[in-house]
Protein backbone atom coordinates (compact mmCIF):
# COMPACT_ATOMS: atom_id res chain seq x y z
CA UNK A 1 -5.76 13.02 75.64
CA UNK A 2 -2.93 13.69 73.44
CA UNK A 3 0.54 11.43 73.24
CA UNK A 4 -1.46 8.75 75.32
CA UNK A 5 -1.94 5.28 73.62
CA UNK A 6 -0.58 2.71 71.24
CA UNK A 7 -1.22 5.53 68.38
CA UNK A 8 0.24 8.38 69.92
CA UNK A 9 3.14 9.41 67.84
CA UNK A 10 1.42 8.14 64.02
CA UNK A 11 0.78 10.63 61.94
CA UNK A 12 -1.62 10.70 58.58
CA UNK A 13 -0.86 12.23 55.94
CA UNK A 14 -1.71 16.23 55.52
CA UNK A 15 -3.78 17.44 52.57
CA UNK A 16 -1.30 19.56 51.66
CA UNK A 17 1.33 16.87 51.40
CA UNK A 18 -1.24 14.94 49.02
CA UNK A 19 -1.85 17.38 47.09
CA UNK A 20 1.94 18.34 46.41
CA UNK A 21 2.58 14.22 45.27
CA UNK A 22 -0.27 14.84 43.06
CA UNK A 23 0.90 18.12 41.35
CA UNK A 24 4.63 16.31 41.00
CA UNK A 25 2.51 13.16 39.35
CA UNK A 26 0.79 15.27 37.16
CA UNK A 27 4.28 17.27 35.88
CA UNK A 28 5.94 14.01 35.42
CA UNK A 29 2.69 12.86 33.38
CA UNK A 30 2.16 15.90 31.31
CA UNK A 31 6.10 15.53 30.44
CA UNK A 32 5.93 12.28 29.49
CA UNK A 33 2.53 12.65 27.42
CA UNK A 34 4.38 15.74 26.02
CA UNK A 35 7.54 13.69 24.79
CA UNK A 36 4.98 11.29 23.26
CA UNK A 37 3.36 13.37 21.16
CA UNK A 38 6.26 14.79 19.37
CA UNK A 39 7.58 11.54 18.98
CA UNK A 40 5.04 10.15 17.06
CA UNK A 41 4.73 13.79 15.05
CA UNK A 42 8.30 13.38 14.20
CA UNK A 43 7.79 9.85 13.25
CA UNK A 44 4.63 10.56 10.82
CA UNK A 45 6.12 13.76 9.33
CA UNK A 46 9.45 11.50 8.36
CA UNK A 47 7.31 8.91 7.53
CA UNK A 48 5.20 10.78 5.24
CA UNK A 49 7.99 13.10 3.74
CA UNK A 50 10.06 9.70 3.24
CA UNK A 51 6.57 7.78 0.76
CA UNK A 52 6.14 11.22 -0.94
CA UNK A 53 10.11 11.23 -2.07
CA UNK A 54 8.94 7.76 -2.66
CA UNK A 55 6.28 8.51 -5.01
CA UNK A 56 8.30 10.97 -6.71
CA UNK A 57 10.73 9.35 -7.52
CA UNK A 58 8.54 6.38 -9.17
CA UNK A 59 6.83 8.61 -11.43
CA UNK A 60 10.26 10.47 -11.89
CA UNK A 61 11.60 6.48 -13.30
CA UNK A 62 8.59 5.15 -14.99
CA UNK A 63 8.22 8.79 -16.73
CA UNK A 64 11.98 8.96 -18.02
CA UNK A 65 11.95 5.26 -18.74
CA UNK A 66 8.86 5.99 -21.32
CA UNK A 67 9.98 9.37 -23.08
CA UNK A 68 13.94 7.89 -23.50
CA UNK A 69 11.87 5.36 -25.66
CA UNK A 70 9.18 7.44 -26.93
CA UNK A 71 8.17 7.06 -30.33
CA UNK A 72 10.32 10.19 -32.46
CA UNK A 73 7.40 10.99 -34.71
CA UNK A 74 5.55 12.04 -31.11
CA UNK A 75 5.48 15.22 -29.55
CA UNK A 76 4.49 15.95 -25.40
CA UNK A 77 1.61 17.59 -25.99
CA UNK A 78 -1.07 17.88 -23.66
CA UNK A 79 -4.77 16.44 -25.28
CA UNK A 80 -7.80 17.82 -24.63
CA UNK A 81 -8.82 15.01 -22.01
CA UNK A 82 -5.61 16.14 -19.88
CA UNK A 83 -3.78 13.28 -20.77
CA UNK A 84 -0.33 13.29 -21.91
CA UNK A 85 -0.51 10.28 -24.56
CA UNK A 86 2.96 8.67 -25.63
CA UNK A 87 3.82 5.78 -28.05
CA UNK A 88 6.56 4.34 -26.24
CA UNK A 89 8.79 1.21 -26.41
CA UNK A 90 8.78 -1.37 -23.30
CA UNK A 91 12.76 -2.16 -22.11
CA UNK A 92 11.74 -5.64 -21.76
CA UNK A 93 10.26 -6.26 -25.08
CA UNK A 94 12.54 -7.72 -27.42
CA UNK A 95 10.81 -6.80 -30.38
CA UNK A 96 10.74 -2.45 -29.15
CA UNK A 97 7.21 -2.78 -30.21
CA UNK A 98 5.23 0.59 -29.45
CA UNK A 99 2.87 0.36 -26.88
CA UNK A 100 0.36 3.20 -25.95
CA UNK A 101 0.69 4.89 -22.40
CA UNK A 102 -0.88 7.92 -20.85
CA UNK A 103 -0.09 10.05 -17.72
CA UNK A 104 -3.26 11.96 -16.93
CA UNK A 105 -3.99 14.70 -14.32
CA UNK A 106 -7.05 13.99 -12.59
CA UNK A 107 -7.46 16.83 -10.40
CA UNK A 108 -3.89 16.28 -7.50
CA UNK A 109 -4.17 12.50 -8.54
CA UNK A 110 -2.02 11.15 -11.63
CA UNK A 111 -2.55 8.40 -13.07
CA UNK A 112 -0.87 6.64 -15.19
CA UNK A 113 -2.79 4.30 -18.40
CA UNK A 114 -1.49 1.33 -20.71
CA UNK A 115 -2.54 0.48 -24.04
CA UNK A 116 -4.22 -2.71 -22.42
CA UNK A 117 -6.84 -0.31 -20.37
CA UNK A 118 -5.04 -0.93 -17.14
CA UNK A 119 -4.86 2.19 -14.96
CA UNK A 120 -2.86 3.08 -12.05
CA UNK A 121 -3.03 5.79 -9.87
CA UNK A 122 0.62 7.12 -8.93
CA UNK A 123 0.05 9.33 -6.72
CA UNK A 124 -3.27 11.11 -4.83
CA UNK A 125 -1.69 14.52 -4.20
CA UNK A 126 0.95 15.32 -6.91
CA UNK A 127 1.23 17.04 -10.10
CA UNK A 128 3.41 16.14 -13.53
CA UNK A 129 5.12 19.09 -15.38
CA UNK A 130 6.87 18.05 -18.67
CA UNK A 131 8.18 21.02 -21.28
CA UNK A 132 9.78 19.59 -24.42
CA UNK A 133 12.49 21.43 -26.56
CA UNK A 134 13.17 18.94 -29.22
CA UNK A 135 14.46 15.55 -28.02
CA UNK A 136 14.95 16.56 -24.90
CA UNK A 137 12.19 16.86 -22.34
CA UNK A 138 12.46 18.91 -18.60
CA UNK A 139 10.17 17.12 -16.42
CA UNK A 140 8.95 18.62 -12.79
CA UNK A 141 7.30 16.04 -10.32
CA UNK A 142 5.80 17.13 -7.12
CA UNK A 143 3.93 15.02 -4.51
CA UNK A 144 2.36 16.03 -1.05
CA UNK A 145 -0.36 18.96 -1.36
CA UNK A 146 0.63 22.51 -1.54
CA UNK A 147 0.58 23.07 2.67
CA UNK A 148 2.44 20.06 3.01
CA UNK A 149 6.07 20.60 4.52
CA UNK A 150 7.00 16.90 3.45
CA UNK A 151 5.98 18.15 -0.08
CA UNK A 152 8.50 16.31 -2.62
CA UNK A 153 9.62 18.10 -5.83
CA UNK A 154 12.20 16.00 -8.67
CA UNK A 155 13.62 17.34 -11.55
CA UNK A 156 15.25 15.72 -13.92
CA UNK A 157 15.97 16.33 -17.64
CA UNK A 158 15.47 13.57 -20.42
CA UNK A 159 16.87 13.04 -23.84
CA UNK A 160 15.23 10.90 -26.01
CA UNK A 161 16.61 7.90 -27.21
CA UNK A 162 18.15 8.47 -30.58
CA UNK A 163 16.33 5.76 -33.34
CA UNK A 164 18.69 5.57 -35.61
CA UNK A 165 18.15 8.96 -37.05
């Protein structure tokens, strides 16, 4: 007996009306998830690309800071321990007392060494390029590994501080 009763004219829902809600849930999901993701992509690949020009430019400072000073009897040359040693006044020190310091190539890490055995690693994927023509030096840093489109790359060149001579 249909249209009879309290119930007569309520109506369920249809399977096919369910399952169109649930395809329109899932769109609005898969959109959202979407957005997401390339948000926080975006955000690491800045993030990244922003500490490797970071890195960069560090070594690019401390690197220029110790060759302006470097002792004129020394020449870049590369040792047979790939380490680059320098003798190198400090800025700070009043006296301009030479102090030993080394930038070393340890596979994509360089590190960087005092005279007082304290080392520092500078960077884990990056690689120091210096070619000196007299007193003046053209340095190449890069930092990031080869495939890596946040890759940075300085280059600068450095004259060395004149001593008088």
């Amino acid at each position: 007996m249909l249209g009879k009763g309290p119930h007569a004219n309520e109506r369920g829902v249809t399977m096919i009306e369910l399952l169109v809600v649930l395809a329109l849930m899932g769109l609005v999901f898969g959109a959202v998830a979407a957005f997401s993701t390339s948000t926080m992509t975006n955000f690491y690949r800045t993030s990244q690309g922003s500490l490797n020009q970071q890195e960069a430019t560090l070594i690019v400072s401390q690197l220029t800071q110790d060759l302006r000073r470097l002792d004129p009897t020394v020449q870049w040359v590369e040792s047979a321990d790939h380490k680059f040693h320098l003798r190198t006044a400090r800025a700070n020190d009043v006296n301009q007392e030479w102090i030993e310091v080394a930038y070393e190539q340890d596979g994509s890490r360089v590190l960087y060494s005092t005279g007082d055995n304290v080392t520092v690693t500078l960077t884990e994927h990056g690689q120091v390029d210096v070619k000196q023509t007299g007193d003046t030096f053209d340095v190449t840093v890069t930092v990031g590994a080869d495939d890596d489109p946040n890759q940075a790359k300085l280059t600068t060149t450095v004259a060395r501080y004149n001593w008088g001579r």
